[in-house]
PDB file of N, CA and C in Angstrom:
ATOM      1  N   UNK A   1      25.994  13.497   9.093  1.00  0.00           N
ATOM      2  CA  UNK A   1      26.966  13.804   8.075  1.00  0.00           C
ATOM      3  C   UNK A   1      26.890  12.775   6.955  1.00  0.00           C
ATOM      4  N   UNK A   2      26.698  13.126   6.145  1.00  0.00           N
ATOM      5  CA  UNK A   2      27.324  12.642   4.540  1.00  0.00           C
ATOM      6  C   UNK A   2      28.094  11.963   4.351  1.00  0.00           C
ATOM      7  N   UNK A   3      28.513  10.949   3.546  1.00  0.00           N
ATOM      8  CA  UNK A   3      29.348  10.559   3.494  1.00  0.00           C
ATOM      9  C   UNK A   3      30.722  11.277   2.088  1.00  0.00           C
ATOM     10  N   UNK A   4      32.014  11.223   2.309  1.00  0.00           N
ATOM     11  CA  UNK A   4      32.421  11.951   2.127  1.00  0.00           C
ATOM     12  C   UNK A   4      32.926  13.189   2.603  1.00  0.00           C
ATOM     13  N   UNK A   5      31.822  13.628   4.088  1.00  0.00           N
ATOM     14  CA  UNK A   5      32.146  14.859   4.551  1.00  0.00           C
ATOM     15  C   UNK A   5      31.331  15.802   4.661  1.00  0.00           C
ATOM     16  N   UNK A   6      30.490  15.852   3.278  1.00  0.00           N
ATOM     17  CA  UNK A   6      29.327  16.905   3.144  1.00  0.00           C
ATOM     18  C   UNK A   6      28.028  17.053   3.643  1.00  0.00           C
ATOM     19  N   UNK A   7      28.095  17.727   3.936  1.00  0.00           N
ATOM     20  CA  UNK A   7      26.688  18.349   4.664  1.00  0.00           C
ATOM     21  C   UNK A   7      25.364  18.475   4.222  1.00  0.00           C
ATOM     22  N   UNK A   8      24.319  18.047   4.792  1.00  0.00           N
ATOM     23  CA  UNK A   8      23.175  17.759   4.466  1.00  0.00           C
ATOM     24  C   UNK A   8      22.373  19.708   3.884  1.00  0.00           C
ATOM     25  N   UNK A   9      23.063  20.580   4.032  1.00  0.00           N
ATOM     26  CA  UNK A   9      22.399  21.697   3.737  1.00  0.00           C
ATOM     27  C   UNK A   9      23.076  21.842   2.233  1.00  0.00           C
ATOM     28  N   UNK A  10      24.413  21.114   2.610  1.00  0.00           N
ATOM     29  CA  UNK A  10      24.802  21.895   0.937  1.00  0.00           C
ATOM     30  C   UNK A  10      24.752  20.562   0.146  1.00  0.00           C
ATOM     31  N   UNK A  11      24.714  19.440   0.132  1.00  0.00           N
ATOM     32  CA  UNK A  11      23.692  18.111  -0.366  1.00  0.00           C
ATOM     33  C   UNK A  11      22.251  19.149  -1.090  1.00  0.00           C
ATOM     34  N   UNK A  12      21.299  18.927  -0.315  1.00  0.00           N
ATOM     35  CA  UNK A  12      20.349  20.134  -0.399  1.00  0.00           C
ATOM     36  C   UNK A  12      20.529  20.876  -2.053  1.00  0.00           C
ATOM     37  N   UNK A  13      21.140  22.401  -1.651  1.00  0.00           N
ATOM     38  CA  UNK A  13      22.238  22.889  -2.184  1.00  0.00           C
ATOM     39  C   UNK A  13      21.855  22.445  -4.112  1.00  0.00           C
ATOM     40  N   UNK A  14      23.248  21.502  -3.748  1.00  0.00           N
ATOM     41  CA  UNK A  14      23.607  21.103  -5.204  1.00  0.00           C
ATOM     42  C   UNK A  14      22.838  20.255  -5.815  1.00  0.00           C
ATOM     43  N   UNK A  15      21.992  19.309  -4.862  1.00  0.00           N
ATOM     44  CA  UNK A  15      20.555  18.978  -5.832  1.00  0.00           C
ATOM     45  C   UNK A  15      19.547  19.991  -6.258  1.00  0.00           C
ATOM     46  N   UNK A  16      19.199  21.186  -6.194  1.00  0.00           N
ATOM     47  CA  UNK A  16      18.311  21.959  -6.472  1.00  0.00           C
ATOM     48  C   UNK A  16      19.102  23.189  -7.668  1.00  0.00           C
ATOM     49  N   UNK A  17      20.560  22.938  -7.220  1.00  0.00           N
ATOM     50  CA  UNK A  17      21.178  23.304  -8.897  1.00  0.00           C
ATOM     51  C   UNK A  17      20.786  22.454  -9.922  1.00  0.00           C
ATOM     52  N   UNK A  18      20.646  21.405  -9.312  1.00  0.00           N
ATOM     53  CA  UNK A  18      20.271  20.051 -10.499  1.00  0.00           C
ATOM     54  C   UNK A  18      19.420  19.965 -10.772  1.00  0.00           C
ATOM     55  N   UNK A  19      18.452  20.659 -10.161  1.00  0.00           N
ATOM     56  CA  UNK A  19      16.910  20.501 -10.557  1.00  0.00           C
ATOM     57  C   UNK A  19      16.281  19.086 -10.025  1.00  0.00           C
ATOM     58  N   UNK A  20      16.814  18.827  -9.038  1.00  0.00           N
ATOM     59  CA  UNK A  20      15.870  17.731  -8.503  1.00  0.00           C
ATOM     60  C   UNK A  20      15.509  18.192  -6.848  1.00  0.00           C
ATOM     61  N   UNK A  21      14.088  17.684  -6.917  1.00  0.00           N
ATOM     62  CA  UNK A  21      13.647  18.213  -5.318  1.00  0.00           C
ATOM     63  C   UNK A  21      12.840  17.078  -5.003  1.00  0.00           C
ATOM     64  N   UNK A  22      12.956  17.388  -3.412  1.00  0.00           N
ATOM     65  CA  UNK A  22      12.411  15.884  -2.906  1.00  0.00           C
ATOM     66  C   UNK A  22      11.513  16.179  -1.508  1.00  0.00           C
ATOM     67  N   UNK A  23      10.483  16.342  -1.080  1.00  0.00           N
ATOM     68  CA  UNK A  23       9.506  16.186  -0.452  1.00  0.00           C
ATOM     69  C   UNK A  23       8.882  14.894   0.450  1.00  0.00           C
ATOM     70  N   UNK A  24       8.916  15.337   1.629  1.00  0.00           N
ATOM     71  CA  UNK A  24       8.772  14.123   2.949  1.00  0.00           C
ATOM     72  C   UNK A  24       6.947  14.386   2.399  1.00  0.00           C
ATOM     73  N   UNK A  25       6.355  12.913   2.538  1.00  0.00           N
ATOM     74  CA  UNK A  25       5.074  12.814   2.497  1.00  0.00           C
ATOM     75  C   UNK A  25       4.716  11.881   3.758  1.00  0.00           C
ATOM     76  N   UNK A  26       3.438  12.822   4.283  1.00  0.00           N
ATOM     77  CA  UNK A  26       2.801  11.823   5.974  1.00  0.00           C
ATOM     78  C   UNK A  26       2.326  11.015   5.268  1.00  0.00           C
ATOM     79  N   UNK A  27       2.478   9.652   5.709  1.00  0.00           N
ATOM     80  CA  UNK A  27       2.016   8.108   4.689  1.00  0.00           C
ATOM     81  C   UNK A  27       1.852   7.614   5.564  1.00  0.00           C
ATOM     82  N   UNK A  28       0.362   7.222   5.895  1.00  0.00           N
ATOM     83  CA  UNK A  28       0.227   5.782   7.042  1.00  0.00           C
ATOM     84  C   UNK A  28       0.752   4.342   6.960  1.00  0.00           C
ATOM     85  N   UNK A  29       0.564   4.361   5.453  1.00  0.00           N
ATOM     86  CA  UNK A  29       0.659   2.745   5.085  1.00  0.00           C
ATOM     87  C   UNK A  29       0.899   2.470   3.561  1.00  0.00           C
ATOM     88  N   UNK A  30       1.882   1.954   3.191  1.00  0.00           N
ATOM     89  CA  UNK A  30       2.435   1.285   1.814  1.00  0.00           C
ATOM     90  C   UNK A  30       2.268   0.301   1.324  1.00  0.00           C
ATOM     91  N   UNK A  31       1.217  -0.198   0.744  1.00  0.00           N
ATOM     92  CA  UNK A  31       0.772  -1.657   0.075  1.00  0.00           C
ATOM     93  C   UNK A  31       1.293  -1.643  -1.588  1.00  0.00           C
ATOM     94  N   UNK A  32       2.409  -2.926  -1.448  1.00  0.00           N
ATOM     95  CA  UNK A  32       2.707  -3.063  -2.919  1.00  0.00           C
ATOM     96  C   UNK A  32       1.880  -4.611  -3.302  1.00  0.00           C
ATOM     97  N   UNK A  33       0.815  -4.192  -3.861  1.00  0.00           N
ATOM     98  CA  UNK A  33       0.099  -5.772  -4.393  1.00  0.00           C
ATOM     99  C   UNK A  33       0.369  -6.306  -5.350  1.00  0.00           C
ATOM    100  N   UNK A  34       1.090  -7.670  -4.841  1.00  0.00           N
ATOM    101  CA  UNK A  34       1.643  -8.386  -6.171  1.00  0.00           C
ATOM    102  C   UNK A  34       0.763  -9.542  -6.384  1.00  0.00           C
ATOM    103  N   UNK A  35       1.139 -10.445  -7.548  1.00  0.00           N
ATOM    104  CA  UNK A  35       0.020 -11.617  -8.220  1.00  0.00           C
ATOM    105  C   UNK A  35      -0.611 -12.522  -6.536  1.00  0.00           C
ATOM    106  N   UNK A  36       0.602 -12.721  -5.853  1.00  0.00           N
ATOM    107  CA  UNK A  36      -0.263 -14.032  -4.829  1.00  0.00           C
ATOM    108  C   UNK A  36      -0.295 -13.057  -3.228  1.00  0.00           C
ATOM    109  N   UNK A  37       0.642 -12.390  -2.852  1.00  0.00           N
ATOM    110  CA  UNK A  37       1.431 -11.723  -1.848  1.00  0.00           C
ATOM    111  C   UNK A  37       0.863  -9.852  -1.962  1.00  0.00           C
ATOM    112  N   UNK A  38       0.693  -9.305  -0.540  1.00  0.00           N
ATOM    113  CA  UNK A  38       1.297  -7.734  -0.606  1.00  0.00           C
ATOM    114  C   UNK A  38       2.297  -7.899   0.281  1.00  0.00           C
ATOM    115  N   UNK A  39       2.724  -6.601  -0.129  1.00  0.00           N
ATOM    116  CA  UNK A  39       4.328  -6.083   0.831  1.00  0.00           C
ATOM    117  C   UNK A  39       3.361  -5.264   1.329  1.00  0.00           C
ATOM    118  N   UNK A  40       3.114  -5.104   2.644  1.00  0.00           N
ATOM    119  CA  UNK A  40       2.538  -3.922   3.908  1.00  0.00           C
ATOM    120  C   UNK A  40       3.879  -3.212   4.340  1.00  0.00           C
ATOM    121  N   UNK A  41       3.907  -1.834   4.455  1.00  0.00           N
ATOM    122  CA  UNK A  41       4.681  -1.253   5.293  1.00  0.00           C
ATOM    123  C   UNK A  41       3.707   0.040   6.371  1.00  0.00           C
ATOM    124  N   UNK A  42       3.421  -0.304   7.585  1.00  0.00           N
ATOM    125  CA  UNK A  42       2.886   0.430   8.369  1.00  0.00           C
ATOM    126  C   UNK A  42       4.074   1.590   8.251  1.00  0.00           C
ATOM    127  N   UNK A  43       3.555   2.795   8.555  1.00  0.00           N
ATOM    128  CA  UNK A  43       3.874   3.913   9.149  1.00  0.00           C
ATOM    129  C   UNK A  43       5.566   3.974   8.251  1.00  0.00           C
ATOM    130  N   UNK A  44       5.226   4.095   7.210  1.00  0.00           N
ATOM    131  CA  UNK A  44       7.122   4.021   6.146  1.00  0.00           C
ATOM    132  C   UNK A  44       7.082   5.518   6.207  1.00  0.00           C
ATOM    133  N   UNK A  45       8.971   5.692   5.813  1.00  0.00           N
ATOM    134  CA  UNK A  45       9.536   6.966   5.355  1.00  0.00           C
ATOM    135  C   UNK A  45       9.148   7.149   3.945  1.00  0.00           C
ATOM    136  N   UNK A  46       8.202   7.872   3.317  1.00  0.00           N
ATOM    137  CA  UNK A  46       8.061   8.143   1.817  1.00  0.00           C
ATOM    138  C   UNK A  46       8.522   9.925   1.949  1.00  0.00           C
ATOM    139  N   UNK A  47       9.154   9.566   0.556  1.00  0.00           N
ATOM    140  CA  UNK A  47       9.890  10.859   0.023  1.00  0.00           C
ATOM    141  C   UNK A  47       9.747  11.039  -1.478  1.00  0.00           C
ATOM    142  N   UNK A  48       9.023  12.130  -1.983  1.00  0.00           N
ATOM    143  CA  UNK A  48       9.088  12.435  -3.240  1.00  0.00           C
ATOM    144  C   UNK A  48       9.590  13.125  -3.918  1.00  0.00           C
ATOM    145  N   UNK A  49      10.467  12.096  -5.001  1.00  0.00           N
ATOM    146  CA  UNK A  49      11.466  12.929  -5.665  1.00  0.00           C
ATOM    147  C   UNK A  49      11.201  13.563  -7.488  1.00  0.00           C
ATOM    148  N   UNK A  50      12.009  14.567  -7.479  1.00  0.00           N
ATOM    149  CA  UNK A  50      10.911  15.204  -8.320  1.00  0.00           C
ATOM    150  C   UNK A  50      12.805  15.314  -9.297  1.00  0.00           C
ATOM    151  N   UNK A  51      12.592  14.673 -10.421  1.00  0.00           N
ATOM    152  CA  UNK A  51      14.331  14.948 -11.257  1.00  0.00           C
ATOM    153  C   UNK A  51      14.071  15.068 -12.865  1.00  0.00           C
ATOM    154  N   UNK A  52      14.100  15.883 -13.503  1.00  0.00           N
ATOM    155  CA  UNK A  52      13.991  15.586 -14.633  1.00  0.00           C
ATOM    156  C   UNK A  52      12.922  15.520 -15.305  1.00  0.00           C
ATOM    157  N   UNK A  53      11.428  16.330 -14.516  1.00  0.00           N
ATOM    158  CA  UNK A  53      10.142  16.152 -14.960  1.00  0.00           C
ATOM    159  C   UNK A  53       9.727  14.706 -14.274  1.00  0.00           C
ATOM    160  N   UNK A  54      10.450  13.737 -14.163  1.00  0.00           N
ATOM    161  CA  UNK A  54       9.961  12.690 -13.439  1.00  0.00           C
ATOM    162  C   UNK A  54       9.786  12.633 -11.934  1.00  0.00           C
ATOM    163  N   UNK A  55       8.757  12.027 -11.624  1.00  0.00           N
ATOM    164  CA  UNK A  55       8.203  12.181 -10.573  1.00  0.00           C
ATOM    165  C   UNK A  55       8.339  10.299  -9.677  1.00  0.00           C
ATOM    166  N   UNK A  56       9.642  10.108  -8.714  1.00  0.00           N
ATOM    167  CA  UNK A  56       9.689   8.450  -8.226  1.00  0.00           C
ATOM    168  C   UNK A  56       9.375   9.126  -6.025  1.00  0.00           C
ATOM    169  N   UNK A  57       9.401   7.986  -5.827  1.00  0.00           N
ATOM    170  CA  UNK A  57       8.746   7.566  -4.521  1.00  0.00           C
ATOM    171  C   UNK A  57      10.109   6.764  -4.169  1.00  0.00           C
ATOM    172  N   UNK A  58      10.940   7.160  -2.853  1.00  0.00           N
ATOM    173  CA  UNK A  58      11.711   6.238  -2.466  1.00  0.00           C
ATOM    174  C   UNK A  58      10.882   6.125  -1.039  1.00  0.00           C
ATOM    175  N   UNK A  59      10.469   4.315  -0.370  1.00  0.00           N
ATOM    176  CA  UNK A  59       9.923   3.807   0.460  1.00  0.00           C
ATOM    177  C   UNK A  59      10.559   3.349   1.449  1.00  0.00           C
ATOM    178  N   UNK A  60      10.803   3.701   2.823  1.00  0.00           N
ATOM    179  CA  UNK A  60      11.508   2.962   3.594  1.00  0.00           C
ATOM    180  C   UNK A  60      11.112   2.595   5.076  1.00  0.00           C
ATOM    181  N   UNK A  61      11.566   1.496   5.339  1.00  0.00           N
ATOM    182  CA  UNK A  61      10.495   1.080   6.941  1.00  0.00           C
ATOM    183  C   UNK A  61      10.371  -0.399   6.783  1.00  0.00           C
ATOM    184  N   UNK A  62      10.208  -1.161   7.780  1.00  0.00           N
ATOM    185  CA  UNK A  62       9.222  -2.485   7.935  1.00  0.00           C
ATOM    186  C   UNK A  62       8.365  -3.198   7.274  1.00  0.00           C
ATOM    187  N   UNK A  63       8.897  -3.833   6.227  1.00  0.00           N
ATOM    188  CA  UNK A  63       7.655  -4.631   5.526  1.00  0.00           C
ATOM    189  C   UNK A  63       7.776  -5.950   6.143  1.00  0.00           C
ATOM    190  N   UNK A  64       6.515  -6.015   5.761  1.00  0.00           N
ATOM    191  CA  UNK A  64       5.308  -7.418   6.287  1.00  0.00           C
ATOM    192  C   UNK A  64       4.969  -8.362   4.842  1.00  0.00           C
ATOM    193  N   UNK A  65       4.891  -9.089   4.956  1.00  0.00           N
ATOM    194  CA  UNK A  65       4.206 -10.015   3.645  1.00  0.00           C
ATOM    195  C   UNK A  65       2.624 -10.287   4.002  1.00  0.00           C
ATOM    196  N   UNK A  66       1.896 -10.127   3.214  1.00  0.00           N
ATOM    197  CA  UNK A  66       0.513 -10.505   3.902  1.00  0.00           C
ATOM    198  C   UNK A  66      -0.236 -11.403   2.588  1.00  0.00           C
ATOM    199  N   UNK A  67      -0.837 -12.450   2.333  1.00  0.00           N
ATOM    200  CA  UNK A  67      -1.520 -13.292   1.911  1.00  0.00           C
ATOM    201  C   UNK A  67      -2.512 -12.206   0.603  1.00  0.00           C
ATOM    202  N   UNK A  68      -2.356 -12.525  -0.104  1.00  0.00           N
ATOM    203  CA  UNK A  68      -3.061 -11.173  -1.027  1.00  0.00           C
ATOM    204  C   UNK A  68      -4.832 -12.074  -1.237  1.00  0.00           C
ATOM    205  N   UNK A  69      -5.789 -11.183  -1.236  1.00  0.00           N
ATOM    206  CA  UNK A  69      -7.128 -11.421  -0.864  1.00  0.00           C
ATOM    207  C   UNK A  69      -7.453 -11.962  -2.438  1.00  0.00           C
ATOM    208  N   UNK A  70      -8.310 -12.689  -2.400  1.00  0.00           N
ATOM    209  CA  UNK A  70      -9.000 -13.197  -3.824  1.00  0.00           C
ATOM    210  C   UNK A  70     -10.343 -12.491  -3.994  1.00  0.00           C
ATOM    211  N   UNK A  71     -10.848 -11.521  -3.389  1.00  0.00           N
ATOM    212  CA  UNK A  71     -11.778 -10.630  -3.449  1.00  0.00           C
ATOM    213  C   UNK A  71     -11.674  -9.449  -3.330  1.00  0.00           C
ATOM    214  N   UNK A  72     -12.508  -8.609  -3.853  1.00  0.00           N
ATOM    215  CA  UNK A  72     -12.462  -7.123  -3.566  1.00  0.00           C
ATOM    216  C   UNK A  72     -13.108  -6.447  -2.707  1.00  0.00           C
ATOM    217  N   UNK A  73     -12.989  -5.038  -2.424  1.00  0.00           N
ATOM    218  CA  UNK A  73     -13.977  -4.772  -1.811  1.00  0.00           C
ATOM    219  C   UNK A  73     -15.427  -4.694  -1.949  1.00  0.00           C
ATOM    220  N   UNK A  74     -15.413  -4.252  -3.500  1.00  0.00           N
ATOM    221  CA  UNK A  74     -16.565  -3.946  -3.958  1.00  0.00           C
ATOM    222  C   UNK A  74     -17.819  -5.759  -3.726  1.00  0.00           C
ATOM    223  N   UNK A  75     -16.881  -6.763  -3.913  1.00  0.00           N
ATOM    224  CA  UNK A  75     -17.154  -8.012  -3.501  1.00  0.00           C
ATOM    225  C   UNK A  75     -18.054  -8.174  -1.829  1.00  0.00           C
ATOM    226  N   UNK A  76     -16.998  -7.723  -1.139  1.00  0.00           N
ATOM    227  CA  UNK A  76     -17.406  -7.608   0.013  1.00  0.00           C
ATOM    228  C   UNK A  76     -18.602  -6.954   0.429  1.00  0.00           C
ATOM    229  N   UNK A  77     -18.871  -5.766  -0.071  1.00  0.00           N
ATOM    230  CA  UNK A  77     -19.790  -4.982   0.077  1.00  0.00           C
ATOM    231  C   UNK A  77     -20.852  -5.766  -0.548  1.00  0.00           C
ATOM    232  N   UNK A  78     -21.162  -6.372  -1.851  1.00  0.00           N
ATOM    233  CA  UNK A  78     -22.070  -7.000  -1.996  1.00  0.00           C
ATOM    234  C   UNK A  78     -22.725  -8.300  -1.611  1.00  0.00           C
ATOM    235  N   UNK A  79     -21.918  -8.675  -0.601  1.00  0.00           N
ATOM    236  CA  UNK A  79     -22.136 -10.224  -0.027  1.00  0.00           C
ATOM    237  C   UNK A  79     -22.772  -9.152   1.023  1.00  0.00           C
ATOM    238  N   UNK A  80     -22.225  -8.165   1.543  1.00  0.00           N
ATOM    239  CA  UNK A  80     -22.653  -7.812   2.673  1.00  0.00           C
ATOM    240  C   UNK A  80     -24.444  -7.296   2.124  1.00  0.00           C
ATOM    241  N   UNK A  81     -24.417  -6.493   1.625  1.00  0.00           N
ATOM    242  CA  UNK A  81     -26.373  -6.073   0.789  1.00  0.00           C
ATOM    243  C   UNK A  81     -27.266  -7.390   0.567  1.00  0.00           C
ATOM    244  N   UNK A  82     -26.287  -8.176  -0.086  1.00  0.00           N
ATOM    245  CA  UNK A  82     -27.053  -9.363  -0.290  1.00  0.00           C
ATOM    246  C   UNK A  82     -27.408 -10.157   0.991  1.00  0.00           C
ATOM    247  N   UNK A  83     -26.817 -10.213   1.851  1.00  0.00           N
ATOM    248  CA  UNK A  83     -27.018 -11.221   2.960  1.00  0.00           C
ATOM    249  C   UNK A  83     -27.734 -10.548   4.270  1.00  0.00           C
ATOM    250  N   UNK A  84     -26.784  -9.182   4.485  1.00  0.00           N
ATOM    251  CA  UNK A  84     -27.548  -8.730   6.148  1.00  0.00           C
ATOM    252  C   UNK A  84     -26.150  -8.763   7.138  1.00  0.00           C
ATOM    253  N   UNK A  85     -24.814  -9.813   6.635  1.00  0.00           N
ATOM    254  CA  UNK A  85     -24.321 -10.042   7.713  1.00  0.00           C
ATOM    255  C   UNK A  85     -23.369  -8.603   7.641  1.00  0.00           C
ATOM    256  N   UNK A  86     -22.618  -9.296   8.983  1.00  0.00           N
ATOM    257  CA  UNK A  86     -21.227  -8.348   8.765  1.00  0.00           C
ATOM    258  C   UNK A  86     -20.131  -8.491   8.267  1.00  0.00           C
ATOM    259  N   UNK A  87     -19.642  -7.344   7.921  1.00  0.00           N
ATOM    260  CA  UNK A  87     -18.458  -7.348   7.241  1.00  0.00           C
ATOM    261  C   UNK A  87     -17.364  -8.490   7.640  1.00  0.00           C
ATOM    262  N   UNK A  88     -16.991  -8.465   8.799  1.00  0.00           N
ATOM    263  CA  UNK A  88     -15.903  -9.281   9.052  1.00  0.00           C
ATOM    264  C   UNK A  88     -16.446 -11.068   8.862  1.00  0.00           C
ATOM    265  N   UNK A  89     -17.833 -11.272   9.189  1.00  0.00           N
ATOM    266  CA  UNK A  89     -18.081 -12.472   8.370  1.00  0.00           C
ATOM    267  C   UNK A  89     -17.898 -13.026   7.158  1.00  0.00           C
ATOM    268  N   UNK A  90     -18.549 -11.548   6.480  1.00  0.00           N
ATOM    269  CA  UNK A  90     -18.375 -11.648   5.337  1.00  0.00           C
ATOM    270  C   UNK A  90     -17.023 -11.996   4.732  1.00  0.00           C
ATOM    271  N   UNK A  91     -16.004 -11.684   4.775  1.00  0.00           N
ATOM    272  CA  UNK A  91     -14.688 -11.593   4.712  1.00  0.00           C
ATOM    273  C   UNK A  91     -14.379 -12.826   4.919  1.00  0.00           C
ATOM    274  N   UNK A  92     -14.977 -13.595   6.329  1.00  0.00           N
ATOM    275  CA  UNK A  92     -14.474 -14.682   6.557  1.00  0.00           C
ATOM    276  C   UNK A  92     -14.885 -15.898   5.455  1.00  0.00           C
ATOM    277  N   UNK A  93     -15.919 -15.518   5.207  1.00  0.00           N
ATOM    278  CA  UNK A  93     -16.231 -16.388   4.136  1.00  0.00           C
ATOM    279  C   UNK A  93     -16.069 -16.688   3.060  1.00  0.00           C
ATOM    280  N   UNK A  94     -15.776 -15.426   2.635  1.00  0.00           N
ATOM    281  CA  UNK A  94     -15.211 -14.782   0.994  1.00  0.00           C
ATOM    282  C   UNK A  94     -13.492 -15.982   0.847  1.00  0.00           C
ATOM    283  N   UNK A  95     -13.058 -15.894   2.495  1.00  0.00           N
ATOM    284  CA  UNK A  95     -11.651 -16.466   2.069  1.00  0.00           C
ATOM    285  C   UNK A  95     -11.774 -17.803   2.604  1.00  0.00           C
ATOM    286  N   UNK A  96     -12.660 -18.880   3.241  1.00  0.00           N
ATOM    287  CA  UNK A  96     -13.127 -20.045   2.905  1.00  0.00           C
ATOM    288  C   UNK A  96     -14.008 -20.577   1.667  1.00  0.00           C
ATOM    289  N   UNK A  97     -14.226 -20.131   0.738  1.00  0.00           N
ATOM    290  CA  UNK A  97     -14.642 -20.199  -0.552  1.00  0.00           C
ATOM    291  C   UNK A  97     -14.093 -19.442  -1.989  1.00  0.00           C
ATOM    292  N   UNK A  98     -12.346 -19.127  -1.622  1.00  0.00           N
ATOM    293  CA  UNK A  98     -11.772 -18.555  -2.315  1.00  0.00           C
ATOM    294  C   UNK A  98     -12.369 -17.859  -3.157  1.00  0.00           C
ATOM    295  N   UNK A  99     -13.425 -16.711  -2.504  1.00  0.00           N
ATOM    296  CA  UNK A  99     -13.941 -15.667  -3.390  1.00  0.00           C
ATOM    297  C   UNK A  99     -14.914 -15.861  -3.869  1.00  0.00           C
ATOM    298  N   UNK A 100     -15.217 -16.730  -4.151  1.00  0.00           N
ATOM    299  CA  UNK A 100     -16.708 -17.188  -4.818  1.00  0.00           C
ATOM    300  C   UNK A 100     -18.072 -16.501  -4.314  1.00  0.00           C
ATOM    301  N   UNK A 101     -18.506 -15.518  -5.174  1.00  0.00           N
ATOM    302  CA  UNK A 101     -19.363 -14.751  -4.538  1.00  0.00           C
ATOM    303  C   UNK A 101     -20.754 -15.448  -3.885  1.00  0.00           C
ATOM    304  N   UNK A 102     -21.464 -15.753  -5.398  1.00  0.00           N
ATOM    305  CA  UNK A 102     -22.150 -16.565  -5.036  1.00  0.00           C
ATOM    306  C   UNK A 102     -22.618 -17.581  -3.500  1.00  0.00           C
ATOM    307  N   UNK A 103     -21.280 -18.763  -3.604  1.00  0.00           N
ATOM    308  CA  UNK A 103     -21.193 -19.715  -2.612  1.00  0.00           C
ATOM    309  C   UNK A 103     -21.343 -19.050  -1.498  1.00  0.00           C
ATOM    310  N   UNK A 104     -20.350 -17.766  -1.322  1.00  0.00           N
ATOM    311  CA  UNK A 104     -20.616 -17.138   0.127  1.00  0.00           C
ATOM    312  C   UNK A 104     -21.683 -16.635   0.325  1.00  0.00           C
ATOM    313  N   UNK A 105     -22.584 -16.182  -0.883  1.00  0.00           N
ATOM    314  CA  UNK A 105     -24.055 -15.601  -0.645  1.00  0.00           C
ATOM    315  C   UNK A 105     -25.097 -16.606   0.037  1.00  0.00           C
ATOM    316  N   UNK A 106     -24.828 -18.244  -0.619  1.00  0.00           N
ATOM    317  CA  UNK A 106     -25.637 -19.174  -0.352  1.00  0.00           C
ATOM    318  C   UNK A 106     -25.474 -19.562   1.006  1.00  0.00           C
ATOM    319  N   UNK A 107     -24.278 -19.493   1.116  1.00  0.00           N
ATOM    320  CA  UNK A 107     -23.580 -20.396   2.549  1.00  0.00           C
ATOM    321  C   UNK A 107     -23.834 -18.728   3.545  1.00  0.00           C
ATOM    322  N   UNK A 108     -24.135 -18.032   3.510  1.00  0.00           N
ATOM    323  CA  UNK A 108     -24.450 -16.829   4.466  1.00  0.00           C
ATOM    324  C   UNK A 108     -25.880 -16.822   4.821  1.00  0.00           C
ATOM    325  N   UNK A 109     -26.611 -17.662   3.845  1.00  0.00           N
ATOM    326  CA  UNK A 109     -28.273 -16.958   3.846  1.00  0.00           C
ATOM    327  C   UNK A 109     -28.948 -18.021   5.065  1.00  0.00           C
TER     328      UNK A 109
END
């Protein structure tokens, strides 16, 4: 129940007089990447709301803070061509040489 009393069918209802509609989306995973940090949310409630021609995302669930990477993938992948190793080395190295492609190419070979 609603607060107020009202019911989730006629909620429903009087938003779609309003012209706003809102849609459950299957979402594994929610990464908001900011300058130093991401926000991870495994397995969140996403819902898309549709009001006014505008189109917003309300997110809800478990966030995580996770260390934001100084490399990319596309990075990764090329340490990986260049060298032979594996990925997860690769990676490891990429973030003991804060990204530095190069260095990790040298220090891999």
């Amino acid at each position: 129940m609603f607060p107020g009393g009202m019911n989730p069918a006629k909620m429903q209802g009087m938003m779609k007089k309003m012209g706003i509609s809102q849609t459950p989306l299957k979402v594994k995973r929610v990464i908001f990447e900011m300058e130093d940090t991401n926000l991870v949310i495994d397995d969140p409630s996403v819902i898309r709301v549709m009001m006014q021609g505008q189109e917003t995302y309300q997110v809800s669930g478990e966030a995580q803070e996770e260390l934001a990477e100084s490399f990319s993938e596309e990075d990764v992948a090329m340490v990986v061509e260049k060298t032979g190793k594996m990925e997860e080395e690769v990676r490891e190295m990429l973030e003991q040489v804060g990204g530095d492609i190069a260095e990790a190419i040298m220090s891999l070979k």
